[in-house]
C-alpha atoms as a PDB file:
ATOM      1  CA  UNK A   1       1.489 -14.741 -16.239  1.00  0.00           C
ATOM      2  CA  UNK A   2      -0.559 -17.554 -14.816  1.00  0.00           C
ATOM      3  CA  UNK A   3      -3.296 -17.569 -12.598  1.00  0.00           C
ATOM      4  CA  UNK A   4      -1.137 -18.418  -9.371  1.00  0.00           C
ATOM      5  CA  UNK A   5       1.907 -15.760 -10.298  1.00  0.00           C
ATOM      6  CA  UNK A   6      -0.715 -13.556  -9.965  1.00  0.00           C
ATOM      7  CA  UNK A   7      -1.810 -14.618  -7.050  1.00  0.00           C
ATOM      8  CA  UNK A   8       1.561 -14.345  -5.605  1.00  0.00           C
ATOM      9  CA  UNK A   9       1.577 -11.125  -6.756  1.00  0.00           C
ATOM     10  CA  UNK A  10      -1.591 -10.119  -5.566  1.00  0.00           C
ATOM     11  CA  UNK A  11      -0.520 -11.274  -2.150  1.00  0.00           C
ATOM     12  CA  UNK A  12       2.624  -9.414  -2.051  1.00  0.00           C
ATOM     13  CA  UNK A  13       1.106  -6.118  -2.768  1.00  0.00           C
ATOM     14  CA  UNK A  14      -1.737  -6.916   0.235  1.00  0.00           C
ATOM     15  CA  UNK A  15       1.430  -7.619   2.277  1.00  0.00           C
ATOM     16  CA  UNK A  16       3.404  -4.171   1.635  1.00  0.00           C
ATOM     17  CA  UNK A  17      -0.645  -2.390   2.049  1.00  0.00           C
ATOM     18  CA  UNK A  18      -1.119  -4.130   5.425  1.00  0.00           C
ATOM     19  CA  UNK A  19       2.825  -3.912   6.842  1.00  0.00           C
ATOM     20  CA  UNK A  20       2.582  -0.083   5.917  1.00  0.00           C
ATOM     21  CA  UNK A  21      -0.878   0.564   7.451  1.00  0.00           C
ATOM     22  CA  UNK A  22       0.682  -0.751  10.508  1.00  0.00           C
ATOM     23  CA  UNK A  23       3.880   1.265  10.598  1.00  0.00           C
ATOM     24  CA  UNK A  24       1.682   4.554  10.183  1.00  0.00           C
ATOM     25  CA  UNK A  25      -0.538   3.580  13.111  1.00  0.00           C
ATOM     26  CA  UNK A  26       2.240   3.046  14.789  1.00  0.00           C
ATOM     27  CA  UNK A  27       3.247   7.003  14.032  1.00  0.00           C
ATOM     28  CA  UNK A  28      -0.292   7.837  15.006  1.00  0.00           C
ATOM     29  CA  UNK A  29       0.760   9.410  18.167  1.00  0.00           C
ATOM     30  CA  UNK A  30       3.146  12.231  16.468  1.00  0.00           C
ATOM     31  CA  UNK A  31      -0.027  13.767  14.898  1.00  0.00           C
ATOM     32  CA  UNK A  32      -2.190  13.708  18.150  1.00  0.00           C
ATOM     33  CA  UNK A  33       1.130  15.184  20.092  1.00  0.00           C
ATOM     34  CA  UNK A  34       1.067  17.859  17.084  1.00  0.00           C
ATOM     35  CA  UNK A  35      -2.839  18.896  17.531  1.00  0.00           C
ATOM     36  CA  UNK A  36      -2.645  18.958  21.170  1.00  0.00           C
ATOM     37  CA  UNK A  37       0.077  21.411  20.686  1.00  0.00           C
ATOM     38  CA  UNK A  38       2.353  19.518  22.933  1.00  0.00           C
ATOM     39  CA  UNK A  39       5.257  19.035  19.571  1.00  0.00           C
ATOM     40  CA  UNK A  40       5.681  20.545  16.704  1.00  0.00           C
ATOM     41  CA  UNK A  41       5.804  19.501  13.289  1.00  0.00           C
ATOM     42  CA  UNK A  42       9.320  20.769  12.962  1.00  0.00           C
ATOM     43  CA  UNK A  43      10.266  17.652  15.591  1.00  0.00           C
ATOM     44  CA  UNK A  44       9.117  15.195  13.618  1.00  0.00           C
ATOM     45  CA  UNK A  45      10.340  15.947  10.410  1.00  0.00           C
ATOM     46  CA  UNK A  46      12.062  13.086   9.463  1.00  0.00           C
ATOM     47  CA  UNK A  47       9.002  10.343  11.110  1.00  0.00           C
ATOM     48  CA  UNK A  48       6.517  12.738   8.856  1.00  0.00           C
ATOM     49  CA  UNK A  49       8.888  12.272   5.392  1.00  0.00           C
ATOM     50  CA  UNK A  50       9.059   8.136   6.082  1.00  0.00           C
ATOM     51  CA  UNK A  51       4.912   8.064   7.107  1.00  0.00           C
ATOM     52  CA  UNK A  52       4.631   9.972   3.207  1.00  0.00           C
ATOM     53  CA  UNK A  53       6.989   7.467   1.993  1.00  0.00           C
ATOM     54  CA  UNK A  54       4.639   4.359   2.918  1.00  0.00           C
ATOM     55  CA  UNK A  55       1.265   6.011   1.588  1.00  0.00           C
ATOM     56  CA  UNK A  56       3.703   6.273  -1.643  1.00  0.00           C
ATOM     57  CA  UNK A  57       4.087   2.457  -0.963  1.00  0.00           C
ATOM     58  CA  UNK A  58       0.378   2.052  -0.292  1.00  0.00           C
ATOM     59  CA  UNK A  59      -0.946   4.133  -3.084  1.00  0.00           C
ATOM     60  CA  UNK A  60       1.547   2.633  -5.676  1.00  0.00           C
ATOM     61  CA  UNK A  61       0.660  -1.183  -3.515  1.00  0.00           C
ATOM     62  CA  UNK A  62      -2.956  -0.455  -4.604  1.00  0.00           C
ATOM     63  CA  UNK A  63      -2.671   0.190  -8.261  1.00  0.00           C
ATOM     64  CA  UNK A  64      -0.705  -3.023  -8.918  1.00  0.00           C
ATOM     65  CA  UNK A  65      -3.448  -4.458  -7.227  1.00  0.00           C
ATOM     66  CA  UNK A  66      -5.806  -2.851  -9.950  1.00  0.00           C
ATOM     67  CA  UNK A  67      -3.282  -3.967 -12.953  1.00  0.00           C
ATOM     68  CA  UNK A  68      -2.925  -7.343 -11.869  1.00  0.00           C
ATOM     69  CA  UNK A  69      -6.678  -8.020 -11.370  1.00  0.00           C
ATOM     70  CA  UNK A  70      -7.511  -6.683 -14.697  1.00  0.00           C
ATOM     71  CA  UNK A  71      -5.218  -9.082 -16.321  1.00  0.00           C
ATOM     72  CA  UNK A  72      -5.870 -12.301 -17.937  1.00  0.00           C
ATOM     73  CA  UNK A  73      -3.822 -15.441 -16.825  1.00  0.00           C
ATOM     74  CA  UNK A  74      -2.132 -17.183 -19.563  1.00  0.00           C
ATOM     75  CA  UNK A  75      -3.339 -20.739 -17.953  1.00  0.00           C
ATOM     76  CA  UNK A  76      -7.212 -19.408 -18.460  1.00  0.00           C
ATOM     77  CA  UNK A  77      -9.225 -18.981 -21.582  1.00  0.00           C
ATOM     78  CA  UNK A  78     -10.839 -16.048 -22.587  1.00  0.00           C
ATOM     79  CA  UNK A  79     -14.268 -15.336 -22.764  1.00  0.00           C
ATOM     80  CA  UNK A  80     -15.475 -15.287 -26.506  1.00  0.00           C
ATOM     81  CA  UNK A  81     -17.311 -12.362 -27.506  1.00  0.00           C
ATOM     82  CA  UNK A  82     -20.716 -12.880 -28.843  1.00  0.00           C
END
């Protein structure tokens, strides 16, 4: 891969991360309804399985983040050990 497909990459993976973060805060009010005792978890069950879906996303965003930073673009030279 070269230095800008991984780039691209990179950026797509910050783009799922940030779109996800801001479908969960948009579910923030379900919890808050939940500890104030005004709903119960039982009402939301199907917001609460899609909200574990996205930190799936996130959490799976993040380590091809890691992978994709550790690797080595084909268009740049390696450091020679000394």
């Amino acid at each position: 891969m070269t230095k800008s497909d991984i780039q691209s990459l990179l950026n797509e993976q910050h783009s799922i991360i940030l779109d996800r973060e801001a479908k969960l805060k948009d579910y923030d009010y379900i919890g808050v309804k939940i500890a104030m005792g005004v709903s119960k978890k039982s009402d939301y069950t199907e917001q609460i399985a899609q909200t574990e879906q996205w930190r799936q996303d996130i959490n799976a965003a993040q380590a091809r983040i890691a992978e994709l930073e550790a690797e080595v673009p084909e268009d740049e030279e390696p450091v020679p050990a000394e």
